[in-house]
C-alpha atoms as a PDB file:
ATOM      1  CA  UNK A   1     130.005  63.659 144.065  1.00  0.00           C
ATOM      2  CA  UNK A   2     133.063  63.950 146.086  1.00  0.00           C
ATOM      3  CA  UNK A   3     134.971  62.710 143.530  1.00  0.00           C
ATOM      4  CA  UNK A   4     134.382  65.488 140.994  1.00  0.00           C
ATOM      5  CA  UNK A   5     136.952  67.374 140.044  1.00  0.00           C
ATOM      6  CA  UNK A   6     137.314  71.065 139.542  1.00  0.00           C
ATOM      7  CA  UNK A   7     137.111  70.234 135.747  1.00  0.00           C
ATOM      8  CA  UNK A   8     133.680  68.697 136.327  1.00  0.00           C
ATOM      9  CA  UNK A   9     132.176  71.217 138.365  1.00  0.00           C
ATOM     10  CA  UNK A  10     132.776  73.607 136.340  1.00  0.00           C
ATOM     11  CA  UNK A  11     131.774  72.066 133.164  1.00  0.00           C
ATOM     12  CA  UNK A  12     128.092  71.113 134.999  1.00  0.00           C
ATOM     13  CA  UNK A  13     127.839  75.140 135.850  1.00  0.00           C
ATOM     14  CA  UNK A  14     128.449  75.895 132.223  1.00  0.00           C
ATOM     15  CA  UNK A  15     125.658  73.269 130.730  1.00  0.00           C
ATOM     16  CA  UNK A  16     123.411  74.609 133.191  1.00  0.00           C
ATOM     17  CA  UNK A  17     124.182  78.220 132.278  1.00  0.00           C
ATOM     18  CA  UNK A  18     123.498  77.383 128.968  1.00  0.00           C
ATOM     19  CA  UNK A  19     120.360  75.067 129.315  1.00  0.00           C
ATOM     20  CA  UNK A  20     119.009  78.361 130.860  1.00  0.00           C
ATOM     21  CA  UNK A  21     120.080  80.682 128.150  1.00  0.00           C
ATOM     22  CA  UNK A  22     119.044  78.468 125.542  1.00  0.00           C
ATOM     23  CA  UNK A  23     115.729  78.551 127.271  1.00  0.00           C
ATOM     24  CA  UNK A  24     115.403  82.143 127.937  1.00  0.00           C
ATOM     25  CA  UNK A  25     116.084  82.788 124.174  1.00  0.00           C
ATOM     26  CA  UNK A  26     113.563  80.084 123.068  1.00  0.00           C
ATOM     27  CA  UNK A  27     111.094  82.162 125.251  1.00  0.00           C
ATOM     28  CA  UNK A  28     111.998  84.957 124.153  1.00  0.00           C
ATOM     29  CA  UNK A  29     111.989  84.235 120.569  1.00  0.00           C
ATOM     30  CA  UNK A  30     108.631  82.243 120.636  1.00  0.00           C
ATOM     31  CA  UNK A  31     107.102  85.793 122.532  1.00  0.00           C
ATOM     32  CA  UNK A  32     108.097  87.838 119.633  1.00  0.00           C
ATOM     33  CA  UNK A  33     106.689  85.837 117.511  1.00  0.00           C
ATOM     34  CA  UNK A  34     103.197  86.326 118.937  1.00  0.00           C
ATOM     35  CA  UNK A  35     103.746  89.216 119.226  1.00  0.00           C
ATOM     36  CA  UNK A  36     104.331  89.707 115.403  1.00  0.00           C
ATOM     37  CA  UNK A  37     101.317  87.191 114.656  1.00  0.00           C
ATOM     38  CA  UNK A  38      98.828  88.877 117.103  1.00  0.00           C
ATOM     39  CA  UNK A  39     100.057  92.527 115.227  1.00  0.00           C
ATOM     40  CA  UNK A  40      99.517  90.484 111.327  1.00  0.00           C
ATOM     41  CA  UNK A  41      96.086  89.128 112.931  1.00  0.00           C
ATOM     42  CA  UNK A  42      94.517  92.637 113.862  1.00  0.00           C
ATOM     43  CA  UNK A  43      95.580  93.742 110.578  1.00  0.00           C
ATOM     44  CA  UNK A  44      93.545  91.145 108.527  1.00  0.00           C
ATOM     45  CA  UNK A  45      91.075  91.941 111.146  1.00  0.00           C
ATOM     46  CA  UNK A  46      90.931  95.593 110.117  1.00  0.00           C
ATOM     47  CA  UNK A  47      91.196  94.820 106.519  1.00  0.00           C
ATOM     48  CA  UNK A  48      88.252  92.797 106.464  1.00  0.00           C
ATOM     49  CA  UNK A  49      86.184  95.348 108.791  1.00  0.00           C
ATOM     50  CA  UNK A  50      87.394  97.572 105.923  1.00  0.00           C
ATOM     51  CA  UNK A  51      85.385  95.518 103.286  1.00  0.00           C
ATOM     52  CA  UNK A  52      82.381  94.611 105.186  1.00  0.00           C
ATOM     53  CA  UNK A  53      81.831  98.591 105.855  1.00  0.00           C
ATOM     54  CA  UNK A  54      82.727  99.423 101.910  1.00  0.00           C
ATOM     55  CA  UNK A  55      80.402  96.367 101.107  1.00  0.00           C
ATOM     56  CA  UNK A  56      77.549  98.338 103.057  1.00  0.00           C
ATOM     57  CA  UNK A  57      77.999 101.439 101.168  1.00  0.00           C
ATOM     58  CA  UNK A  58      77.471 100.454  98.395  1.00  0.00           C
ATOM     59  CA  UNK A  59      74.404  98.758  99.619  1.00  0.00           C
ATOM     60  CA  UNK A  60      73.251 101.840 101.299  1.00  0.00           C
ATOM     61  CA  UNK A  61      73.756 104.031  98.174  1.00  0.00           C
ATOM     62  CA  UNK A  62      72.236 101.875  95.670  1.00  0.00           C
ATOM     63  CA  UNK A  63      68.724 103.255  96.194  1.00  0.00           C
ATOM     64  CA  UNK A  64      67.437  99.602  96.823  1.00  0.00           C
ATOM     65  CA  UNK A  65      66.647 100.578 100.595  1.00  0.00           C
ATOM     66  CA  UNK A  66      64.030 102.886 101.932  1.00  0.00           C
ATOM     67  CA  UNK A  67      65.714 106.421 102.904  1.00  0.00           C
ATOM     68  CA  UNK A  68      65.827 105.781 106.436  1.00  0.00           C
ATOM     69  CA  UNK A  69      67.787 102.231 106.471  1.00  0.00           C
ATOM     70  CA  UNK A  70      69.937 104.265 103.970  1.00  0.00           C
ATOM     71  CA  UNK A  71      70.786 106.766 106.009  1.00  0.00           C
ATOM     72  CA  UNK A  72      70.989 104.560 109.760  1.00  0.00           C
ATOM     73  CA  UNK A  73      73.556 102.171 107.746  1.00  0.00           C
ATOM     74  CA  UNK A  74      75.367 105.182 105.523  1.00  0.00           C
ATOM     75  CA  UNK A  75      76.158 107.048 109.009  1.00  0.00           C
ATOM     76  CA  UNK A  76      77.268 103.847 110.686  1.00  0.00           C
ATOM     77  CA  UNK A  77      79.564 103.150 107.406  1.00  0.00           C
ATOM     78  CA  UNK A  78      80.755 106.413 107.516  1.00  0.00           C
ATOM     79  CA  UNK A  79      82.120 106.326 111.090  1.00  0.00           C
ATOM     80  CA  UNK A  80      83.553 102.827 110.317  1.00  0.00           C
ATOM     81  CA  UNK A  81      85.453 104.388 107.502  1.00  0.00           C
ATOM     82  CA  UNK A  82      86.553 107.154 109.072  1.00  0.00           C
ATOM     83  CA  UNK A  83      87.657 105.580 112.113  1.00  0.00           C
ATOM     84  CA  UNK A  84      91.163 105.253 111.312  1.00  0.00           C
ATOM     85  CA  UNK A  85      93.579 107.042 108.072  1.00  0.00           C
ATOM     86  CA  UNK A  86      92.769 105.215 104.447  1.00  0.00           C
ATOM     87  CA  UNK A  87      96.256 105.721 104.000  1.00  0.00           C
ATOM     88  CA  UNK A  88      96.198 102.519 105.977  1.00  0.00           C
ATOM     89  CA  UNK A  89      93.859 100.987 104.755  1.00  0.00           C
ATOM     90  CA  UNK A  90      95.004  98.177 101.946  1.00  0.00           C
ATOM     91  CA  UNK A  91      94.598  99.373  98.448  1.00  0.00           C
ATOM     92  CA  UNK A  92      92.508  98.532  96.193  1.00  0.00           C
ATOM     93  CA  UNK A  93      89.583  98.344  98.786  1.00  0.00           C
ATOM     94  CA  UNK A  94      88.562 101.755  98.451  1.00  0.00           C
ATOM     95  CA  UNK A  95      88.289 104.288  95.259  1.00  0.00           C
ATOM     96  CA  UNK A  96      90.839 106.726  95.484  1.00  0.00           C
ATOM     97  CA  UNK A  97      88.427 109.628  95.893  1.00  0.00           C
ATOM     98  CA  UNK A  98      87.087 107.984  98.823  1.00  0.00           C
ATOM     99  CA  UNK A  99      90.217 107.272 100.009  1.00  0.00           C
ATOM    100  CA  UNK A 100      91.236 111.177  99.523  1.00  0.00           C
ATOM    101  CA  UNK A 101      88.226 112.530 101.231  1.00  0.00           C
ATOM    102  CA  UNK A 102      88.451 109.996 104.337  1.00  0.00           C
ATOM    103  CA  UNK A 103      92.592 111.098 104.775  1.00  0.00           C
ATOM    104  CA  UNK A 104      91.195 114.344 105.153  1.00  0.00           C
ATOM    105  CA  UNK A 105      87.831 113.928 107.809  1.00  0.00           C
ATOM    106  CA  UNK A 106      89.294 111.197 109.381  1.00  0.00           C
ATOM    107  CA  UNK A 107      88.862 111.548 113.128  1.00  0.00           C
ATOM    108  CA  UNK A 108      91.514 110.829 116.032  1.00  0.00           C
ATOM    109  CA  UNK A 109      91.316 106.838 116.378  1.00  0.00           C
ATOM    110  CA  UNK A 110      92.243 107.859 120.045  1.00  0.00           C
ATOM    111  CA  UNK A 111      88.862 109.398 120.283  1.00  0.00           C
ATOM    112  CA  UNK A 112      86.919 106.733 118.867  1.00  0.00           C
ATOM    113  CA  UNK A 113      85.948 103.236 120.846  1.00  0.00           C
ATOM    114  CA  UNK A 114      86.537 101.170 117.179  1.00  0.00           C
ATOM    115  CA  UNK A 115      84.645  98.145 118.846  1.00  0.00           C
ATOM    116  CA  UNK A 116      81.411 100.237 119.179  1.00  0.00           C
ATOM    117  CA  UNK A 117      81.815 101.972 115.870  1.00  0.00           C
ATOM    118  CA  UNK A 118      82.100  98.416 114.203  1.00  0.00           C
ATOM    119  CA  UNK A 119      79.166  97.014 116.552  1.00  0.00           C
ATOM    120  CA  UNK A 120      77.213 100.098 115.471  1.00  0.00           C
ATOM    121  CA  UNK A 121      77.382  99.303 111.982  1.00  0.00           C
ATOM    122  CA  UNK A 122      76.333  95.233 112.623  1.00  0.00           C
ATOM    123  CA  UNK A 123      73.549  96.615 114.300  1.00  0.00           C
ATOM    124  CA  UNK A 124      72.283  98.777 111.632  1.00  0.00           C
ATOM    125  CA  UNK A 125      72.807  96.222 108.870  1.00  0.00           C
ATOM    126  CA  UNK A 126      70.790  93.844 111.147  1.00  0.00           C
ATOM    127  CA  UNK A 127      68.316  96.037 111.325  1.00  0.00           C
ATOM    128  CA  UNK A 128      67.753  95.291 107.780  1.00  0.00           C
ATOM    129  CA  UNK A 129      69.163  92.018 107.267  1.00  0.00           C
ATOM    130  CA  UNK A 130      67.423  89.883 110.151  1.00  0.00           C
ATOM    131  CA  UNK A 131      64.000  90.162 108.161  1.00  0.00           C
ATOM    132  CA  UNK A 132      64.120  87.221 105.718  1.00  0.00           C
ATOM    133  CA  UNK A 133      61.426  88.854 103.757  1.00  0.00           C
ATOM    134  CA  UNK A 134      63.292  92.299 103.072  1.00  0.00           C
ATOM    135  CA  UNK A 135      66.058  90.047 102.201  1.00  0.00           C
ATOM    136  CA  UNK A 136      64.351  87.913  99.792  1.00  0.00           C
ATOM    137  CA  UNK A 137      62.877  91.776  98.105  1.00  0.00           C
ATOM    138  CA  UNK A 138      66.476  92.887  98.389  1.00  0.00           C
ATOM    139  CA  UNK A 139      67.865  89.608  96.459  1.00  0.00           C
ATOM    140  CA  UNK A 140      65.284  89.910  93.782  1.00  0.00           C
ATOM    141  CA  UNK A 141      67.236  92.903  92.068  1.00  0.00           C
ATOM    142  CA  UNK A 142      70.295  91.860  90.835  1.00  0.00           C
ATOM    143  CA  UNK A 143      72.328  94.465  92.198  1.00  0.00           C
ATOM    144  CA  UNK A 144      70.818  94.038  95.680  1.00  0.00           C
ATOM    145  CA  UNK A 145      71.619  90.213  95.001  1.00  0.00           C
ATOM    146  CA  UNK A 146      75.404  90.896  94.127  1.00  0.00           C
ATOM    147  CA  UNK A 147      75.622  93.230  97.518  1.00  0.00           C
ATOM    148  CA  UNK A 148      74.542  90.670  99.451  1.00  0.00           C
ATOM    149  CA  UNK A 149      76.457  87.695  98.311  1.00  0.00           C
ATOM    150  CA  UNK A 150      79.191  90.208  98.547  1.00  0.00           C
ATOM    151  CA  UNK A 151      77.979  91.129 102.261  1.00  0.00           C
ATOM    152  CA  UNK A 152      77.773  87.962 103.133  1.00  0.00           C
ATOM    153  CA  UNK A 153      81.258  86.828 102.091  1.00  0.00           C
ATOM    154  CA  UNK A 154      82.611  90.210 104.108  1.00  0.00           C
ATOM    155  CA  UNK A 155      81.042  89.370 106.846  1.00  0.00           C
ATOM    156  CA  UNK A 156      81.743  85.414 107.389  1.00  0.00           C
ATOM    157  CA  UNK A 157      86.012  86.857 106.957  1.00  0.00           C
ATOM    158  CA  UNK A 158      85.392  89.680 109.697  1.00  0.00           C
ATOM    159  CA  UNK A 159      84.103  86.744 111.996  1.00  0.00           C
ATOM    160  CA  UNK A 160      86.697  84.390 111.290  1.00  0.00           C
ATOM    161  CA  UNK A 161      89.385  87.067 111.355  1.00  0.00           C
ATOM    162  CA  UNK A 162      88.494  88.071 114.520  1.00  0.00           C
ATOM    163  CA  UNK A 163      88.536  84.704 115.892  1.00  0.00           C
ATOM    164  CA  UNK A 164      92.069  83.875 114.446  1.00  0.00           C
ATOM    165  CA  UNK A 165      92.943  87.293 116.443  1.00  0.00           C
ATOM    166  CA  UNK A 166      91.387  86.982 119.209  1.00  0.00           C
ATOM    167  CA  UNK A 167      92.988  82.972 119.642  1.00  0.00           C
ATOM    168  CA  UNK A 168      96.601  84.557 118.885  1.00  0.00           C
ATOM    169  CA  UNK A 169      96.143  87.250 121.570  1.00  0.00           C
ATOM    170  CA  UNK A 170      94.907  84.733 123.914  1.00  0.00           C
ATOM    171  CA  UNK A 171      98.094  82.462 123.483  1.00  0.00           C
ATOM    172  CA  UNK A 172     100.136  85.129 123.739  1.00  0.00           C
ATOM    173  CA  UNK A 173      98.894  86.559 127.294  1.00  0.00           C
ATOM    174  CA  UNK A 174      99.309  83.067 128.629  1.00  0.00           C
ATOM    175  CA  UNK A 175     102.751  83.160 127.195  1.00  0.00           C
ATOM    176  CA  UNK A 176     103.024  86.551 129.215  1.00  0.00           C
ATOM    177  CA  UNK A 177     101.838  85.236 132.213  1.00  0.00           C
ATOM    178  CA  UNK A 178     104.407  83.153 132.604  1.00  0.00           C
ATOM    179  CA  UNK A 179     107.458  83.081 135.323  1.00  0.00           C
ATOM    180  CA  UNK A 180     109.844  82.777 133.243  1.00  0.00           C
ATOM    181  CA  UNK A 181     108.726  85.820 131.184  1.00  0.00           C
ATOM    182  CA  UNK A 182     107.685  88.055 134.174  1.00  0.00           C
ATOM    183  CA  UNK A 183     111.101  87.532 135.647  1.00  0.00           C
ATOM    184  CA  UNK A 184     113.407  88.457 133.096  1.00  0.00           C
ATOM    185  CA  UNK A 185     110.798  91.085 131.698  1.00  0.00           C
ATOM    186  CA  UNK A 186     111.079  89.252 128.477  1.00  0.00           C
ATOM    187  CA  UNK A 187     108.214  91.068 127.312  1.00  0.00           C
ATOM    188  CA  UNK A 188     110.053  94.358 127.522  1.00  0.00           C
ATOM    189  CA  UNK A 189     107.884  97.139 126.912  1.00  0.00           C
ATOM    190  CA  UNK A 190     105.336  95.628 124.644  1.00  0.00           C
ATOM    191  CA  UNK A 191     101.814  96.788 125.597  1.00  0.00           C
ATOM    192  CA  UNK A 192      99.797  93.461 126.575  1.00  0.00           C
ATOM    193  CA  UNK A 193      97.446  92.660 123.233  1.00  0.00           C
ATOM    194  CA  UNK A 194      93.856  92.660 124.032  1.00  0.00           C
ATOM    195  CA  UNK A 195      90.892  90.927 122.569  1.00  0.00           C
ATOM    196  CA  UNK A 196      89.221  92.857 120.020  1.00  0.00           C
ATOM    197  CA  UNK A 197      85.544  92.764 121.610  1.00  0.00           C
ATOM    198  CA  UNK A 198      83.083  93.444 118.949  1.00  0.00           C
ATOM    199  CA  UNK A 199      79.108  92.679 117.966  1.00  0.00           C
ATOM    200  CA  UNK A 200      79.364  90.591 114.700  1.00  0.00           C
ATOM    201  CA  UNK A 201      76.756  88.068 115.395  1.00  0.00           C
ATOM    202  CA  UNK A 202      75.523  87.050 111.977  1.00  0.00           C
ATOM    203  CA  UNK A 203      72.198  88.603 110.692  1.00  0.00           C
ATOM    204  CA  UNK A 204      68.887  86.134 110.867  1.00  0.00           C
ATOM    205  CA  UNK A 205      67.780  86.541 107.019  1.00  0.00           C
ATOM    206  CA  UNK A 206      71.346  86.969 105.340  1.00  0.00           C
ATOM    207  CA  UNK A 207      72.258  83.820 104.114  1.00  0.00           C
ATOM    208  CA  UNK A 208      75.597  82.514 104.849  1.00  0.00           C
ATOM    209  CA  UNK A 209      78.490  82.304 101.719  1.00  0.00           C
ATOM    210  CA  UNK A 210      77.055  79.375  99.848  1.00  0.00           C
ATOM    211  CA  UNK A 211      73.839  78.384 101.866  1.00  0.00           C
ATOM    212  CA  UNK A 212      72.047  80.300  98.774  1.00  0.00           C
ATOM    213  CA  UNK A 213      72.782  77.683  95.755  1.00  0.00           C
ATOM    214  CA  UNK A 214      72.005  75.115  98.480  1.00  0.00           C
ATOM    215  CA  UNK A 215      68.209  75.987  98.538  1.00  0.00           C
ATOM    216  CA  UNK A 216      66.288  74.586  96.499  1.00  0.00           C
ATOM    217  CA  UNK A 217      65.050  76.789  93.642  1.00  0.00           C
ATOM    218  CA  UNK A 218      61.109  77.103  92.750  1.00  0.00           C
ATOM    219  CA  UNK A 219      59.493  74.120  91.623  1.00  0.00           C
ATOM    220  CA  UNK A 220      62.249  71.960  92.251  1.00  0.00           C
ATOM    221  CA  UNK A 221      61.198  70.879  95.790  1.00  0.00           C
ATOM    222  CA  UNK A 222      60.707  66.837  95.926  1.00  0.00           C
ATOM    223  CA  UNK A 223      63.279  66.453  92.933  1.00  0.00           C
ATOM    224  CA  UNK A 224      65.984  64.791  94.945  1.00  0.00           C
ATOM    225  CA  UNK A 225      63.252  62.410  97.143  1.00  0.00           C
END
């Protein structure tokens, strides 16, 4: 070590310098791009919260449930719907009268916990959907069979949605947590993402996309014995 010359030294304090840099940017860059996934995430999220409630009213305004289950679930879609402008909601998901009307009654999301309006509305379709038997009455119209097929399908995204989400904000605390990042306040001034914390525990009767051609069909029971 004695032997180094100034040369040396000084070439060691650069590499180090930028080791450290390079690392700081990698950070840096790998943050912001959680950050951009976790943002992408709660949109799909949204999105799909979107069709699951537009799913519903249909189902509540087809006149295939009894005027109170019609009116439980059409409030909870309503509030679902309105929690947040249509204008950003993605098109084609909602008619554009429906989409007028909501730009105009929409409340303040700031006002509105979106994680009980959206566990409000599970609970009101479960309500429904945990009896197999109202289920099986609903399926036997082919409207109400179409709804729920198209329920189901809704449904089974908003859960796995919300799971990609919630796994990319997860990632991206840890990434936040770390020395590196709290020392250099690489984050900046990025709000911390949170967990979007929501009932969507799948109903007992609604079948699940596909399980319905699985079943066996009347009569056919014993046919593959």
């Amino acid at each position: 070590m004695s032997g180094w010359s100034d040369g040396t030294y000084v070439l060691v304090v650069v590499g180090v310098v930028a080791l450290l840099l390079w690392l700081v940017w990698v950070r840096a860059s790998r943050l912001d791009r959680l950050h951009r996934k976790v943002g992408a995430s709660r949109a799909v999220v949204d999105a799909q919260l979107v069709r699951r409630a537009s799913v519903a009213a249909e189902l509540a305004t087809s006149g295939l449930l009894d005027p109170a289950s019609s009116l439980v679930v059409g409030e909870a879609v309503w509030q679902s719907l309105t929690f947040g402008r249509a204008g950003d909601v993605p098109a084609g998901l909602l008619p554009a009268d429906l989409r007028e009307q909501l730009d105009s009654t929409a409340p303040d999301p700031g006002a509105v916990d979106r994680e009980q309006v959206e566990s409000d509305l599970t609970a009101a379709l479960r309500e429904i959907l945990d009896d197999p038997d109202e289920v099986a009455a609903l399926a036997e119209d082919p409207l109400g069979a179409g709804l729920l097929e198209e329920l189901a399908a809704a449904w089974y995204r908003v859960q796995l949605a919300r799971r990609f989400h919630n796994e990319a904000v997860a990632q991206t605390q840890r990434v936040r947590r770390g020395a590196i990042v709290r020392l250099l306040r690489l984050a900046g001034h990025a709000p911390e993402p949170r967990t979007l914390e929501l009932d969507d525990a799948w109903p007992q009767g609604l079948p699940r996309p596909g399980e319905g051609s699985r079943r066996a069909r009347p009569g056919t029971a014993g046919v593959d014995a």
